[in-house]
PDB file of N, CA and C in Angstrom:
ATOM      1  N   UNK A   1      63.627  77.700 195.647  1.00  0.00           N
ATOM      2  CA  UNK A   1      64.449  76.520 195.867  1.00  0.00           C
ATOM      3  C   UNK A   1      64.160  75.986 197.267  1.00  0.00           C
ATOM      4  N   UNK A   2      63.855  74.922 197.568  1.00  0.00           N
ATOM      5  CA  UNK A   2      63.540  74.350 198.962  1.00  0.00           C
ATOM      6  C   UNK A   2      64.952  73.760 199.611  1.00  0.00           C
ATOM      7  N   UNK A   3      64.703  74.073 201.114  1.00  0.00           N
ATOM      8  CA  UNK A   3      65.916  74.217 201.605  1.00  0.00           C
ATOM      9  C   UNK A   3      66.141  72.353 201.629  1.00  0.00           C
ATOM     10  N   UNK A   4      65.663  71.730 200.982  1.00  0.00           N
ATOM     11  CA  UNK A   4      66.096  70.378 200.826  1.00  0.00           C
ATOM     12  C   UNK A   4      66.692  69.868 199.772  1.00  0.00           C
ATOM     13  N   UNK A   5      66.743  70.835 198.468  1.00  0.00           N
ATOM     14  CA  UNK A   5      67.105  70.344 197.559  1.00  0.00           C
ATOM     15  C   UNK A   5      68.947  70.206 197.569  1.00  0.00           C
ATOM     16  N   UNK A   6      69.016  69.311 196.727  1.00  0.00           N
ATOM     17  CA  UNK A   6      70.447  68.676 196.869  1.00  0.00           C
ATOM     18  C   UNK A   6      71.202  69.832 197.007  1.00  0.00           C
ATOM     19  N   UNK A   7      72.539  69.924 197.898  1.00  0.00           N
ATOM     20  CA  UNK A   7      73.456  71.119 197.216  1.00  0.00           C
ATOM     21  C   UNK A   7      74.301  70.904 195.536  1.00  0.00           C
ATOM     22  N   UNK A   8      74.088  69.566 195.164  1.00  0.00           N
ATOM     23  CA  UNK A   8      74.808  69.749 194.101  1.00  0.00           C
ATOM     24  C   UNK A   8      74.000  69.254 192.664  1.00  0.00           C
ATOM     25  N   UNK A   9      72.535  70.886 193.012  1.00  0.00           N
ATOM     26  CA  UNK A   9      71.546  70.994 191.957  1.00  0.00           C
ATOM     27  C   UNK A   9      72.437  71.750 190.761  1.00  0.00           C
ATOM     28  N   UNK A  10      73.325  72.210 190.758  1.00  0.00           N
ATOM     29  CA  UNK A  10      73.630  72.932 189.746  1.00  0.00           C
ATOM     30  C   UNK A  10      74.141  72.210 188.671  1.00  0.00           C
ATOM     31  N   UNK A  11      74.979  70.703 189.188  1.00  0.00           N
ATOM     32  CA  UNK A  11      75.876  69.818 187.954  1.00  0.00           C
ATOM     33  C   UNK A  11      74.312  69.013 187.961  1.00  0.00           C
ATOM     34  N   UNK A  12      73.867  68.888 188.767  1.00  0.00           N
ATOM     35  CA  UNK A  12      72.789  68.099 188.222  1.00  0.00           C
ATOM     36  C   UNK A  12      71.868  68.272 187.335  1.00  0.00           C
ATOM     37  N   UNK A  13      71.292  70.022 187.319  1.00  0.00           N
ATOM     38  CA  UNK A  13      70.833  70.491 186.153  1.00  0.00           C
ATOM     39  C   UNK A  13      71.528  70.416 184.863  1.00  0.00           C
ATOM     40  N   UNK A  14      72.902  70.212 184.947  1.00  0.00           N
ATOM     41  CA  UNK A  14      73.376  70.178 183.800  1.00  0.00           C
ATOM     42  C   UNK A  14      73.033  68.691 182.998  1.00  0.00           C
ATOM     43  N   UNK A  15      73.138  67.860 183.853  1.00  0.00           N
ATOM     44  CA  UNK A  15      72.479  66.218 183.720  1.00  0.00           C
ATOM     45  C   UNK A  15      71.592  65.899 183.385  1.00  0.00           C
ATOM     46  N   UNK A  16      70.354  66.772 184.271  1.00  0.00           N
ATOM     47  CA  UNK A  16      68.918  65.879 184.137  1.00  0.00           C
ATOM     48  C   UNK A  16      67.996  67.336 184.077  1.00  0.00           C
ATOM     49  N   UNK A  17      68.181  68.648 183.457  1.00  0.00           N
ATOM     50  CA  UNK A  17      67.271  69.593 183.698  1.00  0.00           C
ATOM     51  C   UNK A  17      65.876  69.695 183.861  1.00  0.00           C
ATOM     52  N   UNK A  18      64.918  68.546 183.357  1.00  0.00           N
ATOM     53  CA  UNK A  18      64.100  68.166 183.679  1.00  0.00           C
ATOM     54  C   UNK A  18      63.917  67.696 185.462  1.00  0.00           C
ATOM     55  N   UNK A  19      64.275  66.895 185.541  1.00  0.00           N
ATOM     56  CA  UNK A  19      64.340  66.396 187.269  1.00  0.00           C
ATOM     57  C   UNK A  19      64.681  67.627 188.241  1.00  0.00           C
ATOM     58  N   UNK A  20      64.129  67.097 189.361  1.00  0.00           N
ATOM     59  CA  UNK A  20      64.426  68.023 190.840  1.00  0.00           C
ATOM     60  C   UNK A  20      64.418  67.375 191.450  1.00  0.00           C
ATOM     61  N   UNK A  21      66.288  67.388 192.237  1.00  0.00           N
ATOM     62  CA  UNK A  21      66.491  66.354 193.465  1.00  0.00           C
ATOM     63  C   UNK A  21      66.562  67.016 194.595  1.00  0.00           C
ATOM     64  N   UNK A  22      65.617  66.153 195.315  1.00  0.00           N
ATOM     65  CA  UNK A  22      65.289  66.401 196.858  1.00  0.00           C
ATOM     66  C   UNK A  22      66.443  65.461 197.735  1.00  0.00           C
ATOM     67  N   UNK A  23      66.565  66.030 198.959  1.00  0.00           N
ATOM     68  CA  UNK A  23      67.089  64.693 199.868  1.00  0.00           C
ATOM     69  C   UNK A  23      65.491  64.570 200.617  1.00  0.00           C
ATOM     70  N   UNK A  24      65.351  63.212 201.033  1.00  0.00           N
ATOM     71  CA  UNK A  24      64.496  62.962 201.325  1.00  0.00           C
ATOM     72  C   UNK A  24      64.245  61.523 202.675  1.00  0.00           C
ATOM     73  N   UNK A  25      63.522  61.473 203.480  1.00  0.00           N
ATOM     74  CA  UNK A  25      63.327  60.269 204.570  1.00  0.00           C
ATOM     75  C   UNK A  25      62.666  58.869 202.900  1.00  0.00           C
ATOM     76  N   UNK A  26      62.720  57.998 204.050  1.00  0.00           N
ATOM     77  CA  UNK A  26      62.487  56.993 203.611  1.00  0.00           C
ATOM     78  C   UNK A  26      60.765  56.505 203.230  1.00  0.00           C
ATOM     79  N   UNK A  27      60.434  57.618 205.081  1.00  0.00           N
ATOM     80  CA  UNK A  27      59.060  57.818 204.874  1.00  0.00           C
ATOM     81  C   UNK A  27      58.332  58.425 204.232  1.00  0.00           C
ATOM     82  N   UNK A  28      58.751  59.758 203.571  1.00  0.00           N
ATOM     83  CA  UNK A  28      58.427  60.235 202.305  1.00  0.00           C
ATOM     84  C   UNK A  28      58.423  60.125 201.016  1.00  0.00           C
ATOM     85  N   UNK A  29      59.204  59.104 200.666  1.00  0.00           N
ATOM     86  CA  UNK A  29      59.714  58.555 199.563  1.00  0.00           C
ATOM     87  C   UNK A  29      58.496  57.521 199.387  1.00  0.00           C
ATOM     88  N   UNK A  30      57.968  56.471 200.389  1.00  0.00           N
ATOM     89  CA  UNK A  30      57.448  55.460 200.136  1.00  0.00           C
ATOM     90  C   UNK A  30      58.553  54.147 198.883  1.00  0.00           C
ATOM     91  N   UNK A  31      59.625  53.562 199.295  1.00  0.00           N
ATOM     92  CA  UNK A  31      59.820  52.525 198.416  1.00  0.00           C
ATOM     93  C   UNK A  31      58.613  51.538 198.288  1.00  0.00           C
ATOM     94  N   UNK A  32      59.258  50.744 197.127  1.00  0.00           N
ATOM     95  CA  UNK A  32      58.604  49.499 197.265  1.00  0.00           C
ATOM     96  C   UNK A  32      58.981  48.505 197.934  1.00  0.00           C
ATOM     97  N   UNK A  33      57.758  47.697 198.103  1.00  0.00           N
ATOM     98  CA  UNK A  33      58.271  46.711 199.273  1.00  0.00           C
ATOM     99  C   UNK A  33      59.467  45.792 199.077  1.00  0.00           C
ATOM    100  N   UNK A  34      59.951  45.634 198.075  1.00  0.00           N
ATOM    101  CA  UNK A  34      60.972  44.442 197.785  1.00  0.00           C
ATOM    102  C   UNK A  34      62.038  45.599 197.739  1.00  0.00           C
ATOM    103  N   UNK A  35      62.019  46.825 198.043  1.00  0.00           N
ATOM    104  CA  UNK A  35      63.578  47.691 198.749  1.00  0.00           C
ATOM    105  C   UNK A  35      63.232  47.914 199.955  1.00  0.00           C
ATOM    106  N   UNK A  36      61.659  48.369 200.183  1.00  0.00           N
ATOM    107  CA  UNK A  36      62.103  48.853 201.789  1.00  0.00           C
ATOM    108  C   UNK A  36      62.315  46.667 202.961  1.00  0.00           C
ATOM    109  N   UNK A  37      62.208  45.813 202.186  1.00  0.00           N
ATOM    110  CA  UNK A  37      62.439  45.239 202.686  1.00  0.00           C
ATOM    111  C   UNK A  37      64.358  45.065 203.256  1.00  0.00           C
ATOM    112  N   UNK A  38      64.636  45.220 202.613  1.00  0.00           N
ATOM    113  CA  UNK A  38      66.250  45.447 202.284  1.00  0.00           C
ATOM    114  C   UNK A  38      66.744  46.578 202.802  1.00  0.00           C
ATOM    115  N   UNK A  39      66.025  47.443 203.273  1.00  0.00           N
ATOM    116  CA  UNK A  39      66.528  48.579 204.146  1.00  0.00           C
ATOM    117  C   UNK A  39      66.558  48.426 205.948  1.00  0.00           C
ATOM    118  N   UNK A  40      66.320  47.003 206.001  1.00  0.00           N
ATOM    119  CA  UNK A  40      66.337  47.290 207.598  1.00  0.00           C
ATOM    120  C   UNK A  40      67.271  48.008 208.092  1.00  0.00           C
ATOM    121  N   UNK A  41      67.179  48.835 209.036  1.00  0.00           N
ATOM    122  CA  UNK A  41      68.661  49.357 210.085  1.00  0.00           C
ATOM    123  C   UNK A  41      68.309  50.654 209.544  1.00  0.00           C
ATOM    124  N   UNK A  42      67.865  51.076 208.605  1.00  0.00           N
ATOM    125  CA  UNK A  42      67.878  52.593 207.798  1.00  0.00           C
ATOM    126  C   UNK A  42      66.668  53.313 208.796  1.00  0.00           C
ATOM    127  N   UNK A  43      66.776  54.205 209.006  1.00  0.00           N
ATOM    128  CA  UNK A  43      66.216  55.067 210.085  1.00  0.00           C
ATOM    129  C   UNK A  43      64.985  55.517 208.499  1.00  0.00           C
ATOM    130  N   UNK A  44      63.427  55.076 208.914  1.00  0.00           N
ATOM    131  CA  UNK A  44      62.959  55.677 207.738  1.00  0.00           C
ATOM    132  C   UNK A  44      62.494  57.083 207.893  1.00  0.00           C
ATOM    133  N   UNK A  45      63.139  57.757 208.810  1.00  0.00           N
ATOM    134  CA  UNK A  45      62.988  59.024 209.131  1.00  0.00           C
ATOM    135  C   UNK A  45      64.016  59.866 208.972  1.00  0.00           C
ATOM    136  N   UNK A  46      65.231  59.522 208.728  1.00  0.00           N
ATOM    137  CA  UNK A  46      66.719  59.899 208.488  1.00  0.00           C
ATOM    138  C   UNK A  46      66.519  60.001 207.221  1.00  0.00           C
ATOM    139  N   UNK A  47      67.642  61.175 206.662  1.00  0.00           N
ATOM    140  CA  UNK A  47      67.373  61.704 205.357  1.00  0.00           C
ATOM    141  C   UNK A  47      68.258  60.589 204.405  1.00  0.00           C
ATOM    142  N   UNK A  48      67.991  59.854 203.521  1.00  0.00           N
ATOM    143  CA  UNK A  48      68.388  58.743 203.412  1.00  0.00           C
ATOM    144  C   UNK A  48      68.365  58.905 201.791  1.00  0.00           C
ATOM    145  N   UNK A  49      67.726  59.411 201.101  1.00  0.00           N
ATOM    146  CA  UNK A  49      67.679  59.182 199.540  1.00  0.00           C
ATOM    147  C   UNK A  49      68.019  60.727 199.006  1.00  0.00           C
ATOM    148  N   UNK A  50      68.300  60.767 198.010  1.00  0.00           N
ATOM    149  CA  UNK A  50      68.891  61.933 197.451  1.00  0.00           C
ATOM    150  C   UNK A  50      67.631  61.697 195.609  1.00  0.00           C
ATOM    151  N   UNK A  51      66.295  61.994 195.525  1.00  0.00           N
ATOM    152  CA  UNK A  51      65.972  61.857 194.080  1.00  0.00           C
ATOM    153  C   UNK A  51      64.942  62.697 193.577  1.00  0.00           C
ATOM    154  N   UNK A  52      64.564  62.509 192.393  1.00  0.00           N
ATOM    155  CA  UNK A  52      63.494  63.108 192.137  1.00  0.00           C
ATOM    156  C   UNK A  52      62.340  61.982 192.296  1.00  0.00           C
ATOM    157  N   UNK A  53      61.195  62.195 193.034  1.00  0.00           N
ATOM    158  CA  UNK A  53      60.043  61.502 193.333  1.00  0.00           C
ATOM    159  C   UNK A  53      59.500  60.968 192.534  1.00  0.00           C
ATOM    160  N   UNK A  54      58.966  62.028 191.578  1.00  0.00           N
ATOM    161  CA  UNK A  54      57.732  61.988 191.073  1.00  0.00           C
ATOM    162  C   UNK A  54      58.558  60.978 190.007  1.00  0.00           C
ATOM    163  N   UNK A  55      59.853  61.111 189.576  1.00  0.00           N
ATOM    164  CA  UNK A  55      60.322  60.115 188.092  1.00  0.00           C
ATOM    165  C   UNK A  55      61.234  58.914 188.382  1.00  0.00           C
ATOM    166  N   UNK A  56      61.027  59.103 190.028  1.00  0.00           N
ATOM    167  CA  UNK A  56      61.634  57.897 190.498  1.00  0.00           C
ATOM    168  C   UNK A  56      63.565  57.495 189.891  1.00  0.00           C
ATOM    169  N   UNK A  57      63.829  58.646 190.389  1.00  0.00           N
ATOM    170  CA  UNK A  57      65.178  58.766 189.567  1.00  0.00           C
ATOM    171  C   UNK A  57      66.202  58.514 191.330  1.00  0.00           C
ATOM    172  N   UNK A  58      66.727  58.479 191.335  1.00  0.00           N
ATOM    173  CA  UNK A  58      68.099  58.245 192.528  1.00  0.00           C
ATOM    174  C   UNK A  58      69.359  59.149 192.045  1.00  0.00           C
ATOM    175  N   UNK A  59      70.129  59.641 192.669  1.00  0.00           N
ATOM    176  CA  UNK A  59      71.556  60.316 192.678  1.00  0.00           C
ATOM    177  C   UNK A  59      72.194  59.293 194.163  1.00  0.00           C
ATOM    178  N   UNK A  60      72.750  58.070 193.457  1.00  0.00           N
ATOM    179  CA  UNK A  60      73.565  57.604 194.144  1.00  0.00           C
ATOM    180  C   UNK A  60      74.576  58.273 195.149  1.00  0.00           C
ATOM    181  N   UNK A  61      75.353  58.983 194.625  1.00  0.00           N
ATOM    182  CA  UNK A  61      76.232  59.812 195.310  1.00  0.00           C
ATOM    183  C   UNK A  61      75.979  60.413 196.387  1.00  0.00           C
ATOM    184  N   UNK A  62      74.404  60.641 196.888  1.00  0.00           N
ATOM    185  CA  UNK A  62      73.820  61.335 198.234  1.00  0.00           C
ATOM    186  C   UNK A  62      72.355  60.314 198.728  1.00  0.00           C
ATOM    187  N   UNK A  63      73.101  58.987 198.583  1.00  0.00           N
ATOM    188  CA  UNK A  63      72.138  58.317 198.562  1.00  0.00           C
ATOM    189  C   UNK A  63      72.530  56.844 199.530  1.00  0.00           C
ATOM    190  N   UNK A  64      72.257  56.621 200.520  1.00  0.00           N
ATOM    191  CA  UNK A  64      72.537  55.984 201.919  1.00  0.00           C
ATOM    192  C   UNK A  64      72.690  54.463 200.721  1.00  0.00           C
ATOM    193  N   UNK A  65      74.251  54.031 200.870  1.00  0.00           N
ATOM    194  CA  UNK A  65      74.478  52.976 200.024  1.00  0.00           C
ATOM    195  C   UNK A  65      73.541  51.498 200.125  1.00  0.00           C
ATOM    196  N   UNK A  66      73.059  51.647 201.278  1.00  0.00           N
ATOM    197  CA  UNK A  66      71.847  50.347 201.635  1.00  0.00           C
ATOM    198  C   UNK A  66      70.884  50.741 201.065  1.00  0.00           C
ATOM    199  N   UNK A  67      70.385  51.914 200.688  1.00  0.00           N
ATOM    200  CA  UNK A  67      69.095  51.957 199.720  1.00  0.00           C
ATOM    201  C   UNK A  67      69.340  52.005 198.517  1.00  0.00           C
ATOM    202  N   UNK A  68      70.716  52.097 197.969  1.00  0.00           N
ATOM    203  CA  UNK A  68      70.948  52.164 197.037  1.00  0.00           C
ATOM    204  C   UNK A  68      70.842  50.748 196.076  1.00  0.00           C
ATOM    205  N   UNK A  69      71.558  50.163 197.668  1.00  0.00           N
ATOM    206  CA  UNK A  69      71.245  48.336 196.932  1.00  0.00           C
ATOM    207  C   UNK A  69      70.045  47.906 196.653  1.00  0.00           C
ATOM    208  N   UNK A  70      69.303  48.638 197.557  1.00  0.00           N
ATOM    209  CA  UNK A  70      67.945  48.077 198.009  1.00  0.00           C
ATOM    210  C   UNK A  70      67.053  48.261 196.589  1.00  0.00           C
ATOM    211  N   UNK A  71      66.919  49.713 196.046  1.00  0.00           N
ATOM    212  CA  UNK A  71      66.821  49.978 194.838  1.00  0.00           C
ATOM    213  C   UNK A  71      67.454  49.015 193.246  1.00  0.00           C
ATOM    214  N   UNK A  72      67.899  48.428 193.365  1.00  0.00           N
ATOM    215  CA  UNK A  72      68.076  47.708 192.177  1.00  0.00           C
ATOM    216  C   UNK A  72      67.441  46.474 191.894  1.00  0.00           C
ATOM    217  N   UNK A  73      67.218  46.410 190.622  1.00  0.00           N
ATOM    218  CA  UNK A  73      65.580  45.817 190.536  1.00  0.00           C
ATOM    219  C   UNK A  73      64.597  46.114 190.219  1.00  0.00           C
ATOM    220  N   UNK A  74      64.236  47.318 191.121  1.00  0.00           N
ATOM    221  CA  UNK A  74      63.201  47.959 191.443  1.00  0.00           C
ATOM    222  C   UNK A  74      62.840  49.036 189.590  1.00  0.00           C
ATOM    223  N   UNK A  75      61.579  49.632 190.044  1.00  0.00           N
ATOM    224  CA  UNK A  75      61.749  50.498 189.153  1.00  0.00           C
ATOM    225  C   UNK A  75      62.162  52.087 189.121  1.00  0.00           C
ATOM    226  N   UNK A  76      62.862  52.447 190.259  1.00  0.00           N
ATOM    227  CA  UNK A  76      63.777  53.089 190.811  1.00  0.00           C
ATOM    228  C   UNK A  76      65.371  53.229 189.564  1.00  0.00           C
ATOM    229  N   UNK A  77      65.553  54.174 189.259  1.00  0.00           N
ATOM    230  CA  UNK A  77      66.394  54.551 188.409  1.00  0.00           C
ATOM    231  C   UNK A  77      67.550  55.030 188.821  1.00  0.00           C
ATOM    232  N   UNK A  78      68.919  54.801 188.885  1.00  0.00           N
ATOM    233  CA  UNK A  78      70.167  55.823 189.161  1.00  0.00           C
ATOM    234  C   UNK A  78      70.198  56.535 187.617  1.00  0.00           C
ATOM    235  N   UNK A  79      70.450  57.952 188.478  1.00  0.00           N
ATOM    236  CA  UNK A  79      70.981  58.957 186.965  1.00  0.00           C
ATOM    237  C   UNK A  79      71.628  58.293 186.661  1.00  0.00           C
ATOM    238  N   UNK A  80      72.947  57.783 187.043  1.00  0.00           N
ATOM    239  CA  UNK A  80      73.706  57.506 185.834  1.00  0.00           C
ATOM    240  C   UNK A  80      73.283  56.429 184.691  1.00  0.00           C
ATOM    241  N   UNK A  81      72.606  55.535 185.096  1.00  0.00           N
ATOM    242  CA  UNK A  81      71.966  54.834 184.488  1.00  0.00           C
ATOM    243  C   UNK A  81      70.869  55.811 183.296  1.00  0.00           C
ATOM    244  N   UNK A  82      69.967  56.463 184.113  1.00  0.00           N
ATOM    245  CA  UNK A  82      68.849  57.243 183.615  1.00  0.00           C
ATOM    246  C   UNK A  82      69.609  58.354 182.580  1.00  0.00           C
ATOM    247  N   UNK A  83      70.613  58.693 182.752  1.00  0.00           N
ATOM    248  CA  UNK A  83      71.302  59.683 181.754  1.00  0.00           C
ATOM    249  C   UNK A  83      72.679  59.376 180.538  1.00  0.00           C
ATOM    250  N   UNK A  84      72.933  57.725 180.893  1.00  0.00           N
ATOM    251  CA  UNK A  84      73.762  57.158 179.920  1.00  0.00           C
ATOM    252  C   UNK A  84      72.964  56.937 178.452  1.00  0.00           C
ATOM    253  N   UNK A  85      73.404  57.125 177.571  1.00  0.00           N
ATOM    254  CA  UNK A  85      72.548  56.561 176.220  1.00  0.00           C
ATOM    255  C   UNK A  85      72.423  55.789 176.077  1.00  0.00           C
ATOM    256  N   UNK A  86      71.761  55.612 175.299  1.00  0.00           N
ATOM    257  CA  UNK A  86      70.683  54.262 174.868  1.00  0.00           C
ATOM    258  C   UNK A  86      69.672  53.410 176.062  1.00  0.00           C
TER     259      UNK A  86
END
C-alpha cells in the first residue's frame, strides 16, 4: 500500500474495487488544459486531487473543490458519477 493512498481506501474498495486512489500534486496528475486552466491559485505541487490516474476517475470528497470544478467537462470522471448506474 503506498503511503499516498487515500485513507478512505477501504469504503472505496467497496465502490470501485477495480480503481486505486492516490492523493496526488497537480504536477503529477498532468490535467488537461481546459482544467488546469481553471486551476489558477492551486499550488501544482500541493496535494490537490484525490484519483485513480490511469482511469481518470476523481473522489471529490479529497479533492481541492477548484479542481473539482475545473474537472467538469473534461474527461475526468467523479466516482459518484463513475459508480451511479446507467
Amino acid at each position: 500500500m503506498s503511503s499516498r493512498s487515500c485513507p478512505d481506501w477501504p469504503q472505496l474498495m467497496e465502490i470501485a474495487p477495480e480503481l486505486h486512489f492516490r492523493h496526488c500534486t497537480l504536477r503529477e496528475v498532468q490535467l488537461p488544459l481546459e482544467a488546469f486552466k481553471e486551476t489558477a491559485g492551486v499550488s501544482l505541487d500541493a496535494v490537490a486531487i484525490c484519483c485513480d490516474v490511469d482511469s481518470h476517475v476523481f473522489y471529490a470528497e479529497h479533492t481541492d473543490p477548484q479542481v473539482v470544478a475545473a474537472l467538469q467537462g473534461t474527461h475526468w470522471i467523479d466516482l459518484r458519477e463513475w459508480s451511479s448506474p446507467g
